[in-house]
N, C-alpha and C. Protein backbone atom coordinates (compact mmCIF):
# COMPACT_ATOMS: atom_id res chain seq x y z
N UNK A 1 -1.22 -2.59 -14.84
CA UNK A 1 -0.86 -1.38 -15.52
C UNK A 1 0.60 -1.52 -15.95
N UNK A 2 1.10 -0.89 -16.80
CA UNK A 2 2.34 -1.00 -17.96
C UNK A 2 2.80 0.58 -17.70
N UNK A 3 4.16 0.62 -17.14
CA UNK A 3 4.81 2.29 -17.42
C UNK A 3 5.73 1.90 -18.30
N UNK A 4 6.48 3.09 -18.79
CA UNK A 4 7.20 2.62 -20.44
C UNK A 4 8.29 3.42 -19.20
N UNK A 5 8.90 2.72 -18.20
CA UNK A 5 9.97 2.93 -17.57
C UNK A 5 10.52 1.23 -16.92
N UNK A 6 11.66 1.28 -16.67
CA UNK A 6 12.29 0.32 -16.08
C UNK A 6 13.86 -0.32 -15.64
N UNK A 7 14.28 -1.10 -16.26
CA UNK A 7 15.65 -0.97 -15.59
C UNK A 7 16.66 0.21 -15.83
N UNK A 8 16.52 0.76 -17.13
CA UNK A 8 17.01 1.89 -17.53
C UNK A 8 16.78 2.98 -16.69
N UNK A 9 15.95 2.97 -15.88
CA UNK A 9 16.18 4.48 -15.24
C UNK A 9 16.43 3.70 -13.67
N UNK A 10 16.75 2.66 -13.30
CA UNK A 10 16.31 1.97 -11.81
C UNK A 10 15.09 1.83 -11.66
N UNK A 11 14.24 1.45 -12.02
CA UNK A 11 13.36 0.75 -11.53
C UNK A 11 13.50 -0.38 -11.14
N UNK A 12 13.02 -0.95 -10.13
CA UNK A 12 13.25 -2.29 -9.22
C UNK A 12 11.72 -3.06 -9.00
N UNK A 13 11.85 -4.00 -8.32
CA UNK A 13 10.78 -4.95 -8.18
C UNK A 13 10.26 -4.41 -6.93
N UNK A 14 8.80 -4.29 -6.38
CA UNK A 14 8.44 -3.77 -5.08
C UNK A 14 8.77 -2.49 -4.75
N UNK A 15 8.93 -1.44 -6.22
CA UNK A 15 9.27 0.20 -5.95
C UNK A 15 7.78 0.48 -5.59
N UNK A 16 7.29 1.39 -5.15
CA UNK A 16 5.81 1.83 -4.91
C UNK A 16 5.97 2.97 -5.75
N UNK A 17 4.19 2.79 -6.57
CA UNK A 17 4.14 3.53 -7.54
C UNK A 17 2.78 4.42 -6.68
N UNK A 18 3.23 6.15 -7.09
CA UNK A 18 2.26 6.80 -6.11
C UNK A 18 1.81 7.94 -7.14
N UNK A 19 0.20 8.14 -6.71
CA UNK A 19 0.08 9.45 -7.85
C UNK A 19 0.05 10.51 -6.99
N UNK A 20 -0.92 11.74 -6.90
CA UNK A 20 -0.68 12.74 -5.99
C UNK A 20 -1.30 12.77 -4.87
N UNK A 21 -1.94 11.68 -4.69
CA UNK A 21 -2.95 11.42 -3.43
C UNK A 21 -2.25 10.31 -2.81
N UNK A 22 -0.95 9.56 -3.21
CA UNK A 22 -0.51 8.45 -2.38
C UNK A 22 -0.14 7.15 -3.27
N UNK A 23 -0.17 6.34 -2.03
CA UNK A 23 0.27 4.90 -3.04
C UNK A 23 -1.02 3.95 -3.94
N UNK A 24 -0.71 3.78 -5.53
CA UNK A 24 -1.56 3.38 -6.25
C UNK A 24 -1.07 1.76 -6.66
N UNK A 25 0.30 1.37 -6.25
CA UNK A 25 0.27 0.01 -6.83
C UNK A 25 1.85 0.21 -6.43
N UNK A 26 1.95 -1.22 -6.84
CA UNK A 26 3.40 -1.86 -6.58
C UNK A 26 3.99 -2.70 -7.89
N UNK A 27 5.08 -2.31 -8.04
CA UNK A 27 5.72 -2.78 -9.67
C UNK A 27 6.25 -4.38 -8.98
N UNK A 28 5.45 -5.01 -10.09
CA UNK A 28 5.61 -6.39 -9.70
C UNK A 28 6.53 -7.29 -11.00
N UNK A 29 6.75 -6.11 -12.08
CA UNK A 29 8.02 -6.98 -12.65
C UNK A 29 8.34 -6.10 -13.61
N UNK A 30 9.81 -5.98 -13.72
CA UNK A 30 10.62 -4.89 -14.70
C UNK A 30 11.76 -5.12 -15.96
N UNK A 31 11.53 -4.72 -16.71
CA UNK A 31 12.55 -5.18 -17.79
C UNK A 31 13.09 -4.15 -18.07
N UNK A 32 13.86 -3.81 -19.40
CA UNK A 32 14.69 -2.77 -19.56
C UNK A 32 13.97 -1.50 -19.30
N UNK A 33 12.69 -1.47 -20.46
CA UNK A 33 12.15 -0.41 -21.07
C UNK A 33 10.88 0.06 -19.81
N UNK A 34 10.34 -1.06 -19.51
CA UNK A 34 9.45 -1.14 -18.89
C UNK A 34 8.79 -1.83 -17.62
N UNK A 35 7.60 -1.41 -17.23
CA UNK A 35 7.49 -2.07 -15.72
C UNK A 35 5.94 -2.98 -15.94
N UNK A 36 5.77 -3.71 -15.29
CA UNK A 36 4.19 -4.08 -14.64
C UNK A 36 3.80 -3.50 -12.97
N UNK A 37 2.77 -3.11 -13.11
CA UNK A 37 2.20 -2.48 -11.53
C UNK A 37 1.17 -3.08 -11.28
N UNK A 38 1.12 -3.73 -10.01
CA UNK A 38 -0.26 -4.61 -9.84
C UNK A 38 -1.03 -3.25 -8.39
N UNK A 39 -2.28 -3.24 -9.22
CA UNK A 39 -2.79 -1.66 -8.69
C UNK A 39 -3.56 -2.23 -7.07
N UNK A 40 -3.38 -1.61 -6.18
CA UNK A 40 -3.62 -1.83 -4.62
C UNK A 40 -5.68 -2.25 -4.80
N UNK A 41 -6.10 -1.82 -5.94
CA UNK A 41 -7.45 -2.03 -5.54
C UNK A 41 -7.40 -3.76 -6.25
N UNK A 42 -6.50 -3.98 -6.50
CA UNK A 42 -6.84 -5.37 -7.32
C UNK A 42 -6.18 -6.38 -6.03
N UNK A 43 -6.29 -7.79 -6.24
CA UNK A 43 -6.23 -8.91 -4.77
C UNK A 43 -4.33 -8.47 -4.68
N UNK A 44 -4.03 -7.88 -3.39
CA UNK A 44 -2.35 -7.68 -3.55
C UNK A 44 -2.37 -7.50 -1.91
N UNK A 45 -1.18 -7.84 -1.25
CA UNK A 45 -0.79 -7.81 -0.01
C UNK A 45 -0.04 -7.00 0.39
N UNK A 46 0.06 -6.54 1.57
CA UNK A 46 0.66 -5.26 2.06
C UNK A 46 1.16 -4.86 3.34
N UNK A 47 2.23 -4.76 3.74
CA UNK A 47 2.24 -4.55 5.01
C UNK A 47 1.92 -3.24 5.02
N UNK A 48 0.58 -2.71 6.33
CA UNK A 48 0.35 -1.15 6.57
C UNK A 48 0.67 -1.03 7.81
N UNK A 49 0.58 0.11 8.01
CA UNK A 49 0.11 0.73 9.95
C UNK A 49 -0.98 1.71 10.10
N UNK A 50 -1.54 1.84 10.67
CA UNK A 50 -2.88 2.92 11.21
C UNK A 50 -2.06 2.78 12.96
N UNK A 51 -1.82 4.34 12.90
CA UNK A 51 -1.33 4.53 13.57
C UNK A 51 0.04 3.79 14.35
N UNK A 52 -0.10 3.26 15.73
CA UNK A 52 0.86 2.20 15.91
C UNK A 52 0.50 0.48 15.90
N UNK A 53 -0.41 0.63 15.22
CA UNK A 53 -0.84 -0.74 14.72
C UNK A 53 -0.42 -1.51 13.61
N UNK A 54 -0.25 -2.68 13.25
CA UNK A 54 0.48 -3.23 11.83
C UNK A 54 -0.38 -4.06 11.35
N UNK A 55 -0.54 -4.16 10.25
CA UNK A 55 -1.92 -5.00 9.54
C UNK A 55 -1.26 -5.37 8.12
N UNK A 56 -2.52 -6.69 7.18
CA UNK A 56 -2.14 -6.70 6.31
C UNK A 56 -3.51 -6.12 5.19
N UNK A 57 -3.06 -5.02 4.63
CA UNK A 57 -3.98 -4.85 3.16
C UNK A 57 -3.77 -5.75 1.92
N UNK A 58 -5.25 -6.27 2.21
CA UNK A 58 -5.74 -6.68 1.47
C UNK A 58 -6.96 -6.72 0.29
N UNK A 59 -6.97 -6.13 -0.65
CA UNK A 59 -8.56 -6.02 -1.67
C UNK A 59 -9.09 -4.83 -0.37
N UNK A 60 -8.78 -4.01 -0.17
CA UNK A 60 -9.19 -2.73 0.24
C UNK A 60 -9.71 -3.07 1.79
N UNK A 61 -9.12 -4.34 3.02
CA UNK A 61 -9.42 -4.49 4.03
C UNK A 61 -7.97 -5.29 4.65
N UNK A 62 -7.66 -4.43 5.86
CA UNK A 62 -6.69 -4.85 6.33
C UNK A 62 -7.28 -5.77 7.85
N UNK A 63 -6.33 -7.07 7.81
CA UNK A 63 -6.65 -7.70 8.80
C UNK A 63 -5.18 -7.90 9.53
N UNK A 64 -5.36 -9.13 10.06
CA UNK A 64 -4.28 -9.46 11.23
C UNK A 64 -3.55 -8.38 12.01
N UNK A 65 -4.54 -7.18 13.10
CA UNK A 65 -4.60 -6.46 13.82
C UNK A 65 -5.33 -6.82 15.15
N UNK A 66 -4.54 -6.29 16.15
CA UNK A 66 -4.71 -6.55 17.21
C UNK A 66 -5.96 -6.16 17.84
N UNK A 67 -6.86 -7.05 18.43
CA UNK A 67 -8.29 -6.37 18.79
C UNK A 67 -8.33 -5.52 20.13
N UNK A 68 -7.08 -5.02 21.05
CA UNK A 68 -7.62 -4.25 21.83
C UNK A 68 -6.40 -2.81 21.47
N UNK A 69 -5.85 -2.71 19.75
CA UNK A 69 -5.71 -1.62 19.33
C UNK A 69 -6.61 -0.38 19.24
N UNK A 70 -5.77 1.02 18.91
CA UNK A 70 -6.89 2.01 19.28
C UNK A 70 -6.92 2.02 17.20
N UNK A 71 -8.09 2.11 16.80
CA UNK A 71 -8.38 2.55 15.65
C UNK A 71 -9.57 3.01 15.62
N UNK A 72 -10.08 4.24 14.90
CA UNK A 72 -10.71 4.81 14.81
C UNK A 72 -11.50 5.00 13.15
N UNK A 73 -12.42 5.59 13.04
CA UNK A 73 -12.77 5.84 11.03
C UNK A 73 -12.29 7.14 11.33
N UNK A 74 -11.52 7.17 9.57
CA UNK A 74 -10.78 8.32 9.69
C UNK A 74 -9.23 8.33 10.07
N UNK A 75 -8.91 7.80 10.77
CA UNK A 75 -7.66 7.36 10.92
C UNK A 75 -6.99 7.38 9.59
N UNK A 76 -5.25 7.73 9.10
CA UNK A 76 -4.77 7.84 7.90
C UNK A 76 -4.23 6.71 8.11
N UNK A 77 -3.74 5.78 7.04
CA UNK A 77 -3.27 4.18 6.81
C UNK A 77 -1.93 4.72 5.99
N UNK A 78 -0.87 3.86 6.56
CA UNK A 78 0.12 4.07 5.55
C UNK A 78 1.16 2.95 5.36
N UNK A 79 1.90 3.03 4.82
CA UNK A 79 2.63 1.61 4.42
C UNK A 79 3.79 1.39 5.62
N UNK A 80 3.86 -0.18 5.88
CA UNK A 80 4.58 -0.12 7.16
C UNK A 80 5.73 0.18 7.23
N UNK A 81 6.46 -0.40 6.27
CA UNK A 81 8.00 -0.75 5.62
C UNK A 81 8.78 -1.81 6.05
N UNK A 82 7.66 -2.62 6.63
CA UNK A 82 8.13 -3.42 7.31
C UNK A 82 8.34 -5.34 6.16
N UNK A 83 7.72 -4.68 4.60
CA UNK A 83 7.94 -5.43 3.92
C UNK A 83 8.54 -4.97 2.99
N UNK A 84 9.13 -5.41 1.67
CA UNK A 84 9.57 -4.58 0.57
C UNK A 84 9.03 -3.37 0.27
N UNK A 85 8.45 -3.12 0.53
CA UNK A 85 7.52 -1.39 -0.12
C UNK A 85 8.50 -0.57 0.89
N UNK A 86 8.68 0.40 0.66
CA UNK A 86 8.95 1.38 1.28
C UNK A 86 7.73 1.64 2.16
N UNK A 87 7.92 2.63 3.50
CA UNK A 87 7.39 3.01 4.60
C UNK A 87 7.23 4.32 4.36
N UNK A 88 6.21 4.46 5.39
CA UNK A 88 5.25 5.83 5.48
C UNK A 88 4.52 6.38 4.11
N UNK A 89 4.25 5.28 3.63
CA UNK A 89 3.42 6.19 2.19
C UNK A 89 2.63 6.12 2.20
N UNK A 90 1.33 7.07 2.60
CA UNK A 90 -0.06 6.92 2.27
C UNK A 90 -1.12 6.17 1.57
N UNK A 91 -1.72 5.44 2.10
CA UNK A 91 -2.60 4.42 1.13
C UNK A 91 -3.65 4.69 0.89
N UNK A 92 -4.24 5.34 2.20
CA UNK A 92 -5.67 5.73 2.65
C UNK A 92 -6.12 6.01 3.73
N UNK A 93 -7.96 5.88 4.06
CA UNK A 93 -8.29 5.93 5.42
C UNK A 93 -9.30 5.18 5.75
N UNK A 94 -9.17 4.67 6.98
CA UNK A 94 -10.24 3.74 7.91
C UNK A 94 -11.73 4.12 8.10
N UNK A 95 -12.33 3.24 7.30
CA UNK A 95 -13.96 3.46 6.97
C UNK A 95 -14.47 3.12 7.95
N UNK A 96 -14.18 2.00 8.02
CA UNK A 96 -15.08 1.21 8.81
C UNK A 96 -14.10 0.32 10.22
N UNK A 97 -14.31 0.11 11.24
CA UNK A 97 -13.47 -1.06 12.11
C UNK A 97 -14.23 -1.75 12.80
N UNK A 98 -14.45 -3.32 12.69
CA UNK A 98 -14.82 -3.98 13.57
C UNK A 98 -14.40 -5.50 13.86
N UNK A 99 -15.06 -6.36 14.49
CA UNK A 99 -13.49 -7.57 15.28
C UNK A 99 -13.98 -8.05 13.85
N UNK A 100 -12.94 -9.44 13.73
CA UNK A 100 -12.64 -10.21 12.62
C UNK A 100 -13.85 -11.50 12.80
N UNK A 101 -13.69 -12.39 12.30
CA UNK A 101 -14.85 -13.59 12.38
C UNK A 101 -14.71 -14.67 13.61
N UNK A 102 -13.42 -14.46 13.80
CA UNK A 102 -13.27 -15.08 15.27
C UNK A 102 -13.10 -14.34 16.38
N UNK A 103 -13.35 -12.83 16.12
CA UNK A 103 -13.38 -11.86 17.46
C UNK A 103 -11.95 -12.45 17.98
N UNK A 104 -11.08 -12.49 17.41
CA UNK A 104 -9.86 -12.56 18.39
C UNK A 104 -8.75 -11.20 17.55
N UNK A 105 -9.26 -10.45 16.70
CA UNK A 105 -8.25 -9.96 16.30
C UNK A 105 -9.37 -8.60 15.74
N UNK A 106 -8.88 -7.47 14.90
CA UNK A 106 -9.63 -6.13 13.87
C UNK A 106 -9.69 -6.63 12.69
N UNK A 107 -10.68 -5.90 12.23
CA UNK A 107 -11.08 -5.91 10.76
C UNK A 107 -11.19 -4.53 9.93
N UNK A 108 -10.75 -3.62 9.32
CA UNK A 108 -10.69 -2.27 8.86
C UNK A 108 -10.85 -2.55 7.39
N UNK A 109 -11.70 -1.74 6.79
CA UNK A 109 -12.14 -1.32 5.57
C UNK A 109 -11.86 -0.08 5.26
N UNK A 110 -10.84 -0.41 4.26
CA UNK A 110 -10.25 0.95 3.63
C UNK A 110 -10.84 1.63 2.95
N UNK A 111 -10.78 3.05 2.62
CA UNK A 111 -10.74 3.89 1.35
C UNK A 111 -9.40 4.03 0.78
N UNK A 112 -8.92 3.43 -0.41
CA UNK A 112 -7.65 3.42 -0.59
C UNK A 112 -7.91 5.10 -1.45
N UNK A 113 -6.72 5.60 -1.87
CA UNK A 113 -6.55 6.95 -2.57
C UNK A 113 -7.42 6.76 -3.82
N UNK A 114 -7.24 7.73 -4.46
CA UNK A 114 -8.11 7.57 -5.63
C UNK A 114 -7.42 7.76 -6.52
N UNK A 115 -7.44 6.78 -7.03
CA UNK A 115 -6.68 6.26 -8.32
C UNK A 115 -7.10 6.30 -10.02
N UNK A 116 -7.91 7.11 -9.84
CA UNK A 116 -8.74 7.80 -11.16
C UNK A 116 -7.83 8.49 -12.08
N UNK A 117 -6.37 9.04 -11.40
CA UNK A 117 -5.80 10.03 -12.02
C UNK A 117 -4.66 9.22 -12.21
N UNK A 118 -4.17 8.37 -13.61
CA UNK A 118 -3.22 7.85 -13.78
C UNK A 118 -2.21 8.09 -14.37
N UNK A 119 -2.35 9.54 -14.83
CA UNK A 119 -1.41 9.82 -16.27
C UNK A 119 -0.15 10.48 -15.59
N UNK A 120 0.10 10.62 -14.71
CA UNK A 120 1.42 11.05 -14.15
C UNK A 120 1.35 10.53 -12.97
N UNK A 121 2.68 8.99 -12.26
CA UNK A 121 2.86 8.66 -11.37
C UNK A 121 4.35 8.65 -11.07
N UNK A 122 4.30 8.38 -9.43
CA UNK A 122 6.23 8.56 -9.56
C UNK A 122 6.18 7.06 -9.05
N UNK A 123 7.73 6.54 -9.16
CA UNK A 123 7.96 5.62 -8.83
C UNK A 123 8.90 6.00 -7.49
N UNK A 124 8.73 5.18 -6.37
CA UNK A 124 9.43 5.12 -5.09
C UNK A 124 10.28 3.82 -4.80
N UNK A 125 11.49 3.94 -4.94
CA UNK A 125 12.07 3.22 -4.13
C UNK A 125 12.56 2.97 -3.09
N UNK A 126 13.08 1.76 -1.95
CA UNK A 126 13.84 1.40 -1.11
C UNK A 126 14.54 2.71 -1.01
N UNK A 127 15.38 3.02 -0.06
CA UNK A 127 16.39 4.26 0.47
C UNK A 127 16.81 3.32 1.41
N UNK A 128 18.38 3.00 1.00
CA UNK A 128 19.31 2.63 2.47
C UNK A 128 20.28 3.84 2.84
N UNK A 129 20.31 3.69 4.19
CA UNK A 129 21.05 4.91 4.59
C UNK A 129 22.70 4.16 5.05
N UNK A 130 23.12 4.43 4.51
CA UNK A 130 24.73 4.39 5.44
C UNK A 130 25.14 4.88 6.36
């Protein structure tokens, strides 16, 4: 996806782009006028948390979670901040949970937000505090 925003207003690389239900994508490259957003349902990586757990989203399933974490369906998913994205932003919720292919770790299947509604998104950036 293409916003007709970018260095001109601050836009940055790895701002999270969110519509009114949460996070829909991550701006993966910016020029003056404008941005690229690579949208969370397409192959993109992520650091999340469900609850106090840390995982990576991926194509709408987060793995490398600990298998004697508490997760539940239903559970809210949100961004960790523990990578470039900003933290605590809503992604979605936990469909499904069960162990991974080597039973040594979780497997969670997301519902990411719904991203149907594209015509007004905000852009989020980083916040350092002094």
């Amino acid at each position: 996806m293409v916003l007709n925003v970018g260095t001109n207003v601050g836009v940055e690389v790895n701002d999270a782009v969110l519509n009114y239900n949460g996070l829909v994508g991550i701006v993966t490259k910016v020029e003056k006028n404008k941005c690229n957003v690579k949208l969370l349902t397409s192959n993109f990586n992520i650091s999340v948390r469900i609850n106090d757990t840390y995982g990576n989203l991926n194509d709408s399933v987060v793995t490398m979670i600990d298998k004697y974490s508490d997760i539940n369906i239903g559970d809210d998913i949100y961004t960790s901040g523990l990578d470039d994205v900003p933290g605590d932003i809503y992604v979605g919720e936990v469909l499904s949970v069960s162990l991974d292919n080597d039973e040594l770790g979780k497997e969670v299947k997301v519902k990411l937000v719904d991203n149907n509604y594209l015509n007004y998104v905000y852009i989020v950036g980083n916040i350092e505090w002094f």
